[in-house]
N, C-alpha and C. Protein backbone atom coordinates (compact mmCIF):
# COMPACT_ATOMS: atom_id res chain seq x y z
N UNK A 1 51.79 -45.31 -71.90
CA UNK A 1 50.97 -44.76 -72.96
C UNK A 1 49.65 -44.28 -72.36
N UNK A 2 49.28 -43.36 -72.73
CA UNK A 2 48.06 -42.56 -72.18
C UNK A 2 46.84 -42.86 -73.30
N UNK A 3 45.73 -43.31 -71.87
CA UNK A 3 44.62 -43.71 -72.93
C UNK A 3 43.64 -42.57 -72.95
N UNK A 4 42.35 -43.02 -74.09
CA UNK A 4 41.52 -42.09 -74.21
C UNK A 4 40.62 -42.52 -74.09
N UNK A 5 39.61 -41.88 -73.98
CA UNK A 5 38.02 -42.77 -73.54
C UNK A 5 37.29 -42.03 -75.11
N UNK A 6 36.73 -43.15 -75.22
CA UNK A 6 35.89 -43.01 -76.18
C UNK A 6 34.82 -41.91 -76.29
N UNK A 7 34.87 -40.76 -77.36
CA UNK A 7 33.69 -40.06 -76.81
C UNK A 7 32.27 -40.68 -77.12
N UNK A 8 32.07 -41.91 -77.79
CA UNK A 8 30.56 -41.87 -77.83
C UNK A 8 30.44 -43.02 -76.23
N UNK A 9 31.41 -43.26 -75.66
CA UNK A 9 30.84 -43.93 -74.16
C UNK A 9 30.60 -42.91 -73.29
N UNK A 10 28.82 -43.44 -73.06
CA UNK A 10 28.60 -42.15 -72.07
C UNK A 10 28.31 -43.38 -70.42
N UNK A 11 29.13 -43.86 -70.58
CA UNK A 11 29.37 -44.82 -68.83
C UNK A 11 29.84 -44.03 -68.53
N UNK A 12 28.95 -43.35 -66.76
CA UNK A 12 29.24 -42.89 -65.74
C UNK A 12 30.49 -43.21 -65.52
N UNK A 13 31.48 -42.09 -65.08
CA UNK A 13 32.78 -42.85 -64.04
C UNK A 13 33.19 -41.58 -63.28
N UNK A 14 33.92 -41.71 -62.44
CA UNK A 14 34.88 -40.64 -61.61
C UNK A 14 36.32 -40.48 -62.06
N UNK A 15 36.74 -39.19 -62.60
CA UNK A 15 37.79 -39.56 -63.21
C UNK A 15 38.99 -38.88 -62.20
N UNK A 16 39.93 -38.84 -62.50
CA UNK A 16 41.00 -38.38 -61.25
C UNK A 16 41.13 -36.97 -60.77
N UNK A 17 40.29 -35.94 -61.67
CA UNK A 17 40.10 -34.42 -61.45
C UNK A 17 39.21 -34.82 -59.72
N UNK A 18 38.45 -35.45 -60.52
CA UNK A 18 36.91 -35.57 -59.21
C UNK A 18 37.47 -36.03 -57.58
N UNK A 19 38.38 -37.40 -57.65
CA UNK A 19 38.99 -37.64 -56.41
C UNK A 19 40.13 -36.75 -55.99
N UNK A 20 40.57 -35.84 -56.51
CA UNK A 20 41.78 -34.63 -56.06
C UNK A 20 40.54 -33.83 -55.47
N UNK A 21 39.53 -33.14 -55.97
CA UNK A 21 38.48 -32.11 -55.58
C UNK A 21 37.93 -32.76 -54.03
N UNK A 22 37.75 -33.69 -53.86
CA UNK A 22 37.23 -34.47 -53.01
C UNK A 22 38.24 -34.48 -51.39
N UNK A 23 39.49 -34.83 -52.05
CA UNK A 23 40.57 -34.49 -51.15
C UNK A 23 40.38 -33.25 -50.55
N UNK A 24 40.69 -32.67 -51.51
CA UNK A 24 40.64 -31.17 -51.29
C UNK A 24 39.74 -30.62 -50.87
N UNK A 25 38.14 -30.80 -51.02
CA UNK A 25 37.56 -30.47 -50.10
C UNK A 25 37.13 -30.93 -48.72
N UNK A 26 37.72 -32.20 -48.40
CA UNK A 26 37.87 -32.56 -47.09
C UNK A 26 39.29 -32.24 -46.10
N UNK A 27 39.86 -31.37 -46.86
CA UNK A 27 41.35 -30.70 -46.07
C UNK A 27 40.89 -29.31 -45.75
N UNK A 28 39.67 -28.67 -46.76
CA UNK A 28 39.38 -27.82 -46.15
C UNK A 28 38.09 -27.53 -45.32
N UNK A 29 37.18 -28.79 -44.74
CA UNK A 29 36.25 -28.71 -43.46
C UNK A 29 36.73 -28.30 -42.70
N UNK A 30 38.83 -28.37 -41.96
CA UNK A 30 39.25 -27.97 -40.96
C UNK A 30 39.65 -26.57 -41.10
N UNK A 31 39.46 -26.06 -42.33
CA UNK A 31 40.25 -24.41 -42.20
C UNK A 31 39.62 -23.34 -42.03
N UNK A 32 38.31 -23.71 -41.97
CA UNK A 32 37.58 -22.87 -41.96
C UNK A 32 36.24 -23.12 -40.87
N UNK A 33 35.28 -23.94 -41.04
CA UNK A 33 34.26 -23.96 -40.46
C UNK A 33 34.56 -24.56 -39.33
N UNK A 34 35.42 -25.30 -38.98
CA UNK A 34 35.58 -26.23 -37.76
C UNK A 34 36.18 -25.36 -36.76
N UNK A 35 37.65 -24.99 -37.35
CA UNK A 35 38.34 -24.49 -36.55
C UNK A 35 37.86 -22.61 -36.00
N UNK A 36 36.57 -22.27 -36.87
CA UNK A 36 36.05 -21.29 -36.34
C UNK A 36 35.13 -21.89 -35.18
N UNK A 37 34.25 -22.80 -35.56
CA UNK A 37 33.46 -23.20 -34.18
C UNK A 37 33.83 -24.33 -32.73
N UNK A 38 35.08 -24.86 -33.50
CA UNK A 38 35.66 -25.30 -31.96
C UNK A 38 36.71 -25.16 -31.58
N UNK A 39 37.71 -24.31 -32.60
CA UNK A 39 39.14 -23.90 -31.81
C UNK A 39 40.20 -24.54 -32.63
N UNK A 40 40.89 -24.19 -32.32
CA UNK A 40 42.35 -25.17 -33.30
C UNK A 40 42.43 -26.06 -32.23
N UNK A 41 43.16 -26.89 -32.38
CA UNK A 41 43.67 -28.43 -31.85
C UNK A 41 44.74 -27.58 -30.86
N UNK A 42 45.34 -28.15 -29.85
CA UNK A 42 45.98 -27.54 -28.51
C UNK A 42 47.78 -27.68 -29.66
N UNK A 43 48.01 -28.74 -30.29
CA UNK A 43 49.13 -29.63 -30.29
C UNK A 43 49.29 -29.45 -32.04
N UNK A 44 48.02 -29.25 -33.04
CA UNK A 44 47.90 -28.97 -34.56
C UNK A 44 47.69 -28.12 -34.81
N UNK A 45 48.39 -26.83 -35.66
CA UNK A 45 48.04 -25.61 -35.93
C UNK A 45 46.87 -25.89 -37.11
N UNK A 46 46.95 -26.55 -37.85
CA UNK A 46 46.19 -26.64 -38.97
C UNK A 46 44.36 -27.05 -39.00
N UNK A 47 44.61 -27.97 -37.83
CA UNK A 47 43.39 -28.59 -37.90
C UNK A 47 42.82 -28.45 -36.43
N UNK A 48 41.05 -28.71 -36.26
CA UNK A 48 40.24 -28.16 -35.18
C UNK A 48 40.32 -29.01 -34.02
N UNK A 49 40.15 -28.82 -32.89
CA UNK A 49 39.92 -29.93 -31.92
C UNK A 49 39.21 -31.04 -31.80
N UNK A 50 38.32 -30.29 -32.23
CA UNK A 50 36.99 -31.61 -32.53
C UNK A 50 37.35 -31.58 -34.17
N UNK A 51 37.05 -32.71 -34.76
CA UNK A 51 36.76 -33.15 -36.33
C UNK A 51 35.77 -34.10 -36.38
N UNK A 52 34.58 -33.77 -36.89
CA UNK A 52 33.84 -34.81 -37.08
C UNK A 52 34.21 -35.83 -38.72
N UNK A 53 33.25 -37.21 -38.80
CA UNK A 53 33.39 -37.67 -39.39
C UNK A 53 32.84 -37.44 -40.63
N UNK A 54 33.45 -38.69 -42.24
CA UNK A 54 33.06 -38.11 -43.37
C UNK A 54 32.61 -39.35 -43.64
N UNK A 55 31.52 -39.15 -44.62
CA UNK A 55 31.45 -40.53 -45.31
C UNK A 55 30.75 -39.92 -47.01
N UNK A 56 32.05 -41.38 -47.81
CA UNK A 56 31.84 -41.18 -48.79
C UNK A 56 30.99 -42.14 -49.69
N UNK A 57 30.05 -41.71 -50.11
CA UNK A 57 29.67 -42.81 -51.38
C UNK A 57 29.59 -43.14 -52.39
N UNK A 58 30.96 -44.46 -52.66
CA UNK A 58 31.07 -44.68 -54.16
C UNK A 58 30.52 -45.53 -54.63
N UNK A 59 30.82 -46.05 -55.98
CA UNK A 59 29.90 -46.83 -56.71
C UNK A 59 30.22 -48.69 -56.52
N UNK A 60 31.41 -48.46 -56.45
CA UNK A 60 32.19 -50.27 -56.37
C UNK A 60 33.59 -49.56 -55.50
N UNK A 61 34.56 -51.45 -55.07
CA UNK A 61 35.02 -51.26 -54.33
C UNK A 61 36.59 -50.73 -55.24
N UNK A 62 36.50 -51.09 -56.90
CA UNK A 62 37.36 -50.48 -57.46
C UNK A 62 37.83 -48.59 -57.02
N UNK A 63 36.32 -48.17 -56.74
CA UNK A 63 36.24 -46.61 -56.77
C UNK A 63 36.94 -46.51 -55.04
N UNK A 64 36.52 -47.34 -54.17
CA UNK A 64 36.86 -47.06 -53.00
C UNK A 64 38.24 -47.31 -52.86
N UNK A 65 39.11 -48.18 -53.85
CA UNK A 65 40.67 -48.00 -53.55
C UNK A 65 41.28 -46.88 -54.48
N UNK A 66 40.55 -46.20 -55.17
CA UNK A 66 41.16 -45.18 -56.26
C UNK A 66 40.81 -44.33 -55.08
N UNK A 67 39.91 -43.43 -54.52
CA UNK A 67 39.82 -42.75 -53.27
C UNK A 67 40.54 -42.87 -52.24
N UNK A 68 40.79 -44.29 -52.01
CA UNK A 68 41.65 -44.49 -50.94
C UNK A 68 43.17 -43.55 -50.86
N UNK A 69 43.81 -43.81 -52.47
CA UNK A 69 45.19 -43.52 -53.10
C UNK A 69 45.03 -41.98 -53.11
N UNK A 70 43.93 -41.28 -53.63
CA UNK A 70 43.61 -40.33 -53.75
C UNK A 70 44.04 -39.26 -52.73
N UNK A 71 43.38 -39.94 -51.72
CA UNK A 71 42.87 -39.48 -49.97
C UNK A 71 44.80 -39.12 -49.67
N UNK A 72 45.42 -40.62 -49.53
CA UNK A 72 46.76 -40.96 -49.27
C UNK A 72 47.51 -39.94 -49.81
N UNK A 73 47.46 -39.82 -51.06
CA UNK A 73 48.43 -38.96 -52.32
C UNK A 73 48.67 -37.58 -51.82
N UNK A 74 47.20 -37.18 -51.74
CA UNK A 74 46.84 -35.66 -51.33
C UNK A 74 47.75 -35.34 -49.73
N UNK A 75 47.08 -36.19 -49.01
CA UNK A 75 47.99 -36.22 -47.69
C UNK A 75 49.59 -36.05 -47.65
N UNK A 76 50.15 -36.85 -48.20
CA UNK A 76 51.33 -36.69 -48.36
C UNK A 76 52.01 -35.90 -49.74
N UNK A 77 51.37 -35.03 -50.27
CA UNK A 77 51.97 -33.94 -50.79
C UNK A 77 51.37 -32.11 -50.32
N UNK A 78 50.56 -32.74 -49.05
CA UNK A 78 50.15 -31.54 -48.33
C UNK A 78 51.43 -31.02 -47.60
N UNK A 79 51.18 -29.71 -47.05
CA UNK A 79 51.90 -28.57 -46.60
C UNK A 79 51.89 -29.16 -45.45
N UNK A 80 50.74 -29.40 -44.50
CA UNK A 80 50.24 -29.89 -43.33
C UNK A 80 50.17 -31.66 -43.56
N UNK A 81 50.35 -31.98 -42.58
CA UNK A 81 49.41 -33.26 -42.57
C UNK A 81 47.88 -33.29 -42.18
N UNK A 82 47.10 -33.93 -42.38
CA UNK A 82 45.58 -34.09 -42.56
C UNK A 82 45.19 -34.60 -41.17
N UNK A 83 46.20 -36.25 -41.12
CA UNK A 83 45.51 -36.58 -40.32
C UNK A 83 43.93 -37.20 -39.79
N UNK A 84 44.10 -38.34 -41.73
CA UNK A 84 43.05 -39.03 -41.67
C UNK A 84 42.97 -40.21 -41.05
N UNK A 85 42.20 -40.82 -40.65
CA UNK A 85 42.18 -42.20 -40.64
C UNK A 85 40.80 -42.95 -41.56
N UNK A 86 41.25 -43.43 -42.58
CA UNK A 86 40.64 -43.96 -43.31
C UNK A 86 40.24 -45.40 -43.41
N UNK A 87 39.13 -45.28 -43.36
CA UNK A 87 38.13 -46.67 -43.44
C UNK A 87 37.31 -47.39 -44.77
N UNK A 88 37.61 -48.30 -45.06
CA UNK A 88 36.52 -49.26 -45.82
C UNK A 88 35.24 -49.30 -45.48
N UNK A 89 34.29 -49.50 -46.54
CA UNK A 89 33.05 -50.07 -45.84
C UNK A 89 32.75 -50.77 -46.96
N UNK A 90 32.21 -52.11 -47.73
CA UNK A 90 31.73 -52.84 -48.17
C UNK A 90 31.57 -54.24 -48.08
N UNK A 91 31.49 -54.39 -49.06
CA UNK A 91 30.40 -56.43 -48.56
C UNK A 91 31.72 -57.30 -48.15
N UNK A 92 32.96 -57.15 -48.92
CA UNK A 92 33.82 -57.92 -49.10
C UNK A 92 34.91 -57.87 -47.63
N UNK A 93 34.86 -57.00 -46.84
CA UNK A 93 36.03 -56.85 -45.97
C UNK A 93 34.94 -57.78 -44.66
N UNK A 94 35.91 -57.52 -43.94
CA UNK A 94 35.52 -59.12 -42.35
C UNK A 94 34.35 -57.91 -41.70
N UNK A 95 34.18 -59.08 -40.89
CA UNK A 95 32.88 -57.72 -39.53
C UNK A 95 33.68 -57.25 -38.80
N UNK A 96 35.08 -57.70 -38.57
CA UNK A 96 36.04 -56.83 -37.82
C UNK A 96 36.42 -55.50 -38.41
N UNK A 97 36.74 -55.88 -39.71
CA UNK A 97 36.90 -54.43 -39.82
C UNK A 97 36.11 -53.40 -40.25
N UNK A 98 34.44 -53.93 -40.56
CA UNK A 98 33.33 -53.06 -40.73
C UNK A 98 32.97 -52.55 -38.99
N UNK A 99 33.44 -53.24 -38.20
CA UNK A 99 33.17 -53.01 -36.77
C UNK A 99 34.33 -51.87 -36.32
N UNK A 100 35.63 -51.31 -37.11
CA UNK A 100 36.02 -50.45 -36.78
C UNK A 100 34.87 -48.83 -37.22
N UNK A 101 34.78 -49.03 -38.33
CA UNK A 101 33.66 -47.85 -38.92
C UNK A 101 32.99 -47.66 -37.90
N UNK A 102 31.97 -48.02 -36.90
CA UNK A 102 31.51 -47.71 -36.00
C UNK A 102 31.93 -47.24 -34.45
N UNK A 103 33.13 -47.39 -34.09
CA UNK A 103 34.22 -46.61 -33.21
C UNK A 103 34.64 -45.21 -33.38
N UNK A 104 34.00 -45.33 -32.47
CA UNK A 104 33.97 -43.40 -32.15
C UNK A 104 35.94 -43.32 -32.27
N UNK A 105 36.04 -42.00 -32.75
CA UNK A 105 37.53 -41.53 -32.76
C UNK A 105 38.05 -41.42 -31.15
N UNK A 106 37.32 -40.78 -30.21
CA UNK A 106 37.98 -40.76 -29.25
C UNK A 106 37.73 -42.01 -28.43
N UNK A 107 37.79 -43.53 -28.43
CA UNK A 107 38.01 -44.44 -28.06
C UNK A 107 39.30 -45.04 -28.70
N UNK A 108 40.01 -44.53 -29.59
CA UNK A 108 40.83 -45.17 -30.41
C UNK A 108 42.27 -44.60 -29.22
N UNK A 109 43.01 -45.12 -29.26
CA UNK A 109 44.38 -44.83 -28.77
C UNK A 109 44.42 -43.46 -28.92
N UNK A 110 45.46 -42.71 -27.88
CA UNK A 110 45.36 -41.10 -27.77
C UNK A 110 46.31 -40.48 -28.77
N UNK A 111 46.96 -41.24 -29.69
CA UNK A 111 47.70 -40.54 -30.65
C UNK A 111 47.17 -40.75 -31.92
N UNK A 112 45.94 -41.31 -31.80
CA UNK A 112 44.54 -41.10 -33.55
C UNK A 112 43.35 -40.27 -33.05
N UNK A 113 42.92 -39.69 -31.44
CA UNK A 113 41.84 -38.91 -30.94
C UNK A 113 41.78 -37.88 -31.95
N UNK A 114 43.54 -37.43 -32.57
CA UNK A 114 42.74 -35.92 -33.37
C UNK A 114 42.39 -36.28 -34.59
N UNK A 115 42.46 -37.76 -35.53
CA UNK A 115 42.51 -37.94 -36.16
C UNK A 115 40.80 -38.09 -37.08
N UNK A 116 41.05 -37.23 -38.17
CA UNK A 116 39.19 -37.41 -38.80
C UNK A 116 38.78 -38.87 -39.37
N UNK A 117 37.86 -38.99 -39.36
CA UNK A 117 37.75 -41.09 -39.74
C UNK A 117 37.16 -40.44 -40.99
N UNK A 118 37.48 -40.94 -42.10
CA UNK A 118 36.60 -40.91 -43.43
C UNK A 118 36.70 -42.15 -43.94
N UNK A 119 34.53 -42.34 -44.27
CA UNK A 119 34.24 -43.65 -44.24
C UNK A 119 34.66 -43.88 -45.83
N UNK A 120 34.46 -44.55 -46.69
CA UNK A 120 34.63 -44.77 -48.38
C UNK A 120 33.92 -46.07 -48.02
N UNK A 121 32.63 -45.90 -48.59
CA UNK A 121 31.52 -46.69 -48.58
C UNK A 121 30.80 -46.80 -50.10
N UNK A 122 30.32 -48.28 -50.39
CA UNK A 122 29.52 -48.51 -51.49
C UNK A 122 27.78 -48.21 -50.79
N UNK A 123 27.27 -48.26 -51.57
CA UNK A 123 25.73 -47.99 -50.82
C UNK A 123 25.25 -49.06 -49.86
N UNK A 124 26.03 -50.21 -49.53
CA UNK A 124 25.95 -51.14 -48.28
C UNK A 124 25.59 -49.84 -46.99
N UNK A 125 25.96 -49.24 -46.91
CA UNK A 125 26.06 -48.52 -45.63
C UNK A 125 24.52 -47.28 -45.82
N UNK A 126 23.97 -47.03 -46.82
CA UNK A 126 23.35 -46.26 -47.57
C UNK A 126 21.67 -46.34 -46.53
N UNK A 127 21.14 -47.44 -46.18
CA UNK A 127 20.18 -47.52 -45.70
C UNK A 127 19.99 -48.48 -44.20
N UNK A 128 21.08 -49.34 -44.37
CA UNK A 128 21.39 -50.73 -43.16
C UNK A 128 22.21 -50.09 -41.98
N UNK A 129 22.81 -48.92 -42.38
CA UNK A 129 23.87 -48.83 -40.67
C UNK A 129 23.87 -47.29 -40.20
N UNK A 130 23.68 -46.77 -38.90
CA UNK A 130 23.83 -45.61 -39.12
C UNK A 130 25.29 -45.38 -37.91
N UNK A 131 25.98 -44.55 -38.45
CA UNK A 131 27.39 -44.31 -37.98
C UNK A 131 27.17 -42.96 -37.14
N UNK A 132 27.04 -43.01 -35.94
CA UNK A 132 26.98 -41.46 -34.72
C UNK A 132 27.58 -40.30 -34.91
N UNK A 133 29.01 -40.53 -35.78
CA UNK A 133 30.02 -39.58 -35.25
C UNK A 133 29.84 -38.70 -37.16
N UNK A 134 28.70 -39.14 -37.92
CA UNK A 134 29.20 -38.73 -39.52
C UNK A 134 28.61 -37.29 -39.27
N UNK A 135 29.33 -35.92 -40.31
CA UNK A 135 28.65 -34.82 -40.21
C UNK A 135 28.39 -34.18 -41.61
N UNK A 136 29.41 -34.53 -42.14
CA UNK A 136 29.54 -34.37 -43.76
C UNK A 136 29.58 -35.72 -44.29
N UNK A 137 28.95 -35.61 -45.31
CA UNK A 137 28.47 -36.95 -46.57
C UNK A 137 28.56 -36.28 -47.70
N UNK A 138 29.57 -36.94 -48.76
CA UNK A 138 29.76 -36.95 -50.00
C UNK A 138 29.33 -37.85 -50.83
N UNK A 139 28.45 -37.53 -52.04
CA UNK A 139 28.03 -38.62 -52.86
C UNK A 139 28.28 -38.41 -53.69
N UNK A 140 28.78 -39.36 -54.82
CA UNK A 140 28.86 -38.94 -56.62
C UNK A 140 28.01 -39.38 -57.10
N UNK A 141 26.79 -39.63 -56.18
CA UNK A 141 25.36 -40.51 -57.15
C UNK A 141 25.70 -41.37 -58.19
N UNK A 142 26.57 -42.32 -57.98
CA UNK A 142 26.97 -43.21 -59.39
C UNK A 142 26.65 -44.68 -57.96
N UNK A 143 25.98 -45.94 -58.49
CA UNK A 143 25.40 -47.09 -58.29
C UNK A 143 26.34 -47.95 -58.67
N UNK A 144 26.10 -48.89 -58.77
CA UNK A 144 26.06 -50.34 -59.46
C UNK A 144 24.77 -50.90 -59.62
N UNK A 145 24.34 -51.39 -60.84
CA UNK A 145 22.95 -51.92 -60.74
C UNK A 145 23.33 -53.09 -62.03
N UNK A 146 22.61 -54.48 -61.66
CA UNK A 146 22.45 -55.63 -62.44
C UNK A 146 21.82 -55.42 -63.94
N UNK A 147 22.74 -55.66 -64.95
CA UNK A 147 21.98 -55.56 -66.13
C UNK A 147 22.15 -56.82 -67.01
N UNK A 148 20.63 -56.68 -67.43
CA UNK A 148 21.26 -57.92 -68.85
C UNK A 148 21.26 -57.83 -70.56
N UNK A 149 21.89 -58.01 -70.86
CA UNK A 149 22.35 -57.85 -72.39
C UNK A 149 21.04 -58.61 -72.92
N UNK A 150 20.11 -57.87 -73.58
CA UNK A 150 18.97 -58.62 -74.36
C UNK A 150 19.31 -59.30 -75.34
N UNK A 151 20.68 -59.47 -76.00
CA UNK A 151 20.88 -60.19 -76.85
C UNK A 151 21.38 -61.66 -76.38
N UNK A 152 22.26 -61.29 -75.04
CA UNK A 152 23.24 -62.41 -75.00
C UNK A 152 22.59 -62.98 -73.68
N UNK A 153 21.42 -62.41 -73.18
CA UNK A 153 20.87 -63.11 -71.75
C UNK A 153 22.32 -62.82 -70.55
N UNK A 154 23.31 -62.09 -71.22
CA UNK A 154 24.18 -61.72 -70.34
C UNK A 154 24.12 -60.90 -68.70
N UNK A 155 24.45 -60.99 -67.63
CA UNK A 155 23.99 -60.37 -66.52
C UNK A 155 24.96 -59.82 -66.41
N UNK A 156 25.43 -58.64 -65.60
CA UNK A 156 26.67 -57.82 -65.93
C UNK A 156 26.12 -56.24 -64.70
N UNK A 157 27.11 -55.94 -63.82
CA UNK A 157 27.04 -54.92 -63.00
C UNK A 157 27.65 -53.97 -63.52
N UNK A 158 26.59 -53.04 -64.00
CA UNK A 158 26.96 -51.54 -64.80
C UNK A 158 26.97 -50.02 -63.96
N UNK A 159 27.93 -49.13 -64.14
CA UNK A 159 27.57 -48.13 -63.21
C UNK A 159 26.51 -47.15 -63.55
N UNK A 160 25.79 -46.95 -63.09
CA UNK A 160 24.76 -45.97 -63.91
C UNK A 160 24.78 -44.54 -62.37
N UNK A 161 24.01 -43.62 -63.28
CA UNK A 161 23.90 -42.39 -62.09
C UNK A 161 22.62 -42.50 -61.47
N UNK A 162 22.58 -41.97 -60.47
CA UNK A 162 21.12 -42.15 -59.60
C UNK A 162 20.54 -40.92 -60.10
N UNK A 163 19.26 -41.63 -60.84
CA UNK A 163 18.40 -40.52 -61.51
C UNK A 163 17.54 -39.17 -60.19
N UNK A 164 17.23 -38.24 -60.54
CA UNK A 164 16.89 -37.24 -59.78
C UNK A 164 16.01 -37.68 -58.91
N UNK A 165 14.65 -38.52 -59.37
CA UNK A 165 13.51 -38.61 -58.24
C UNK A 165 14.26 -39.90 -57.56
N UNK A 166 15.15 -40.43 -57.84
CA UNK A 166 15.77 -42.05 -56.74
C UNK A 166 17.04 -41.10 -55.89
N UNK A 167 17.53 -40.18 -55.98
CA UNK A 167 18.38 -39.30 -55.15
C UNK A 167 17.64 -38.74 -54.11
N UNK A 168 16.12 -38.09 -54.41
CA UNK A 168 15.49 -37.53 -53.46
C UNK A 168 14.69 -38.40 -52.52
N UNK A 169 14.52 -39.68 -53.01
CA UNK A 169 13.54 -40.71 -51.64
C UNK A 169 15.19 -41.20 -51.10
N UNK A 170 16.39 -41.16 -51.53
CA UNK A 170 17.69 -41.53 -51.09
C UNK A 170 18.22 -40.38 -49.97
N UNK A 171 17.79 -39.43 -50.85
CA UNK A 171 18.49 -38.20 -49.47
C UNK A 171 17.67 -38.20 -48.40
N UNK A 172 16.51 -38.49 -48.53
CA UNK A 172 15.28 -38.41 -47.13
C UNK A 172 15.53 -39.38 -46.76
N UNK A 173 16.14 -40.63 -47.11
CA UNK A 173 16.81 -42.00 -45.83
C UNK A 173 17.68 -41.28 -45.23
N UNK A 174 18.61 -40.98 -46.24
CA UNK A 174 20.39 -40.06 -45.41
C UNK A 174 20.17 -39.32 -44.48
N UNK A 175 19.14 -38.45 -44.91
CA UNK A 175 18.72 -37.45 -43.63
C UNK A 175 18.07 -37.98 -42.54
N UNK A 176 17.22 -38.96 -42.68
CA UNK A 176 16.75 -39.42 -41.40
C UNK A 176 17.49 -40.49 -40.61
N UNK A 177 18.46 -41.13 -41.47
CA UNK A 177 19.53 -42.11 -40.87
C UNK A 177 20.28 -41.31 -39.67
N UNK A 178 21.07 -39.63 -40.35
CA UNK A 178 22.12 -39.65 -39.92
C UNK A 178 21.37 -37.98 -39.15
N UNK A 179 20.33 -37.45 -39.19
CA UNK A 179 19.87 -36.15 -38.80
C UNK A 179 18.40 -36.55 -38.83
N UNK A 180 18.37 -37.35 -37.53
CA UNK A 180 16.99 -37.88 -36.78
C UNK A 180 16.08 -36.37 -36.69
């Protein structure tokens, strides 16, 4: 049964149009801009030699496994294969595997070197880590922030959007994190 969202809820969300667009525009960094400035791949017609990295930022880790499926879905009903390798980043996974996110692609075994790393990150990664290899960054400006119900003294993590002037002291970290 197919649900409906209420129109008077105006809670932020990402709905499944947004993670297909997202796909889709990370299948096409290689068709165009890459593979004009560094060549096609010797061995992949589709994709560039070099691929730099992506990182995405969602709101919770619910959003980072709907992206994940997203990422996956798209891949395997592509023409081509992509040829992602996709990463976690939040509070909940080990330091082992937040310690892969920081591994350059070409240290990885020689049959993932052509492979693009796209990070799917909550804002943990937002100001605390900076990753060498990122070139493109996607944000849906949607948070998590602590709220409490004035009636019920309730505390409760709501998604809200990052208002315009908290995006712009946010993009001048991003930029100086990742474009010293």
């Amino acid at each position: 049964m197919a649900t409906t969202r209420d129109p008077n809820d105006t809670t932020p969300r990402i709905d499944k149009l947004k993670f297909e667009v997202v796909s889709r525009l990370i299948s096409a960094f290689d068709s165009k801009r890459e593979i004009t400035r560094y060549g096609r791949h010797s061995e992949y017609e589709n994709i560039s030699s070099v691929r730099s990295a992506v990182l995405i930022f969602l709101p919770g880790v619910a959003e980072i496994e709907y992206m994940h499926k997203a990422l996956v879905e798209f891949d395997n009903n592509s023409v081509y294969k992509n040829y992602w390798h996709i990463l976690p980043l939040h509070s909940r996974i080990t330091s082992e595997e937040q310690s892969r996110v920081f591994q350059p692609i070409s240290s990885l075994p020689p049959n993932y070197r052509h492979f693009r790393k796209i990070i799917l990150s909550t804002n943990i990664a937002e100001s605390s880590i900076t990753v060498p290899d990122i070139t493109y960054i996607i944000d849906f400006c949607l948070t998590k922030q602590l709220v409490t119900d004035t009636e019920t003294n309730f505390c409760s993590l709501k998604v809200i959007c990052i208002i315009f002037t908290q995006s712009l002291s946010y993009l001048r970290r991003i930029f100086s994190l990742y474009f010293p």
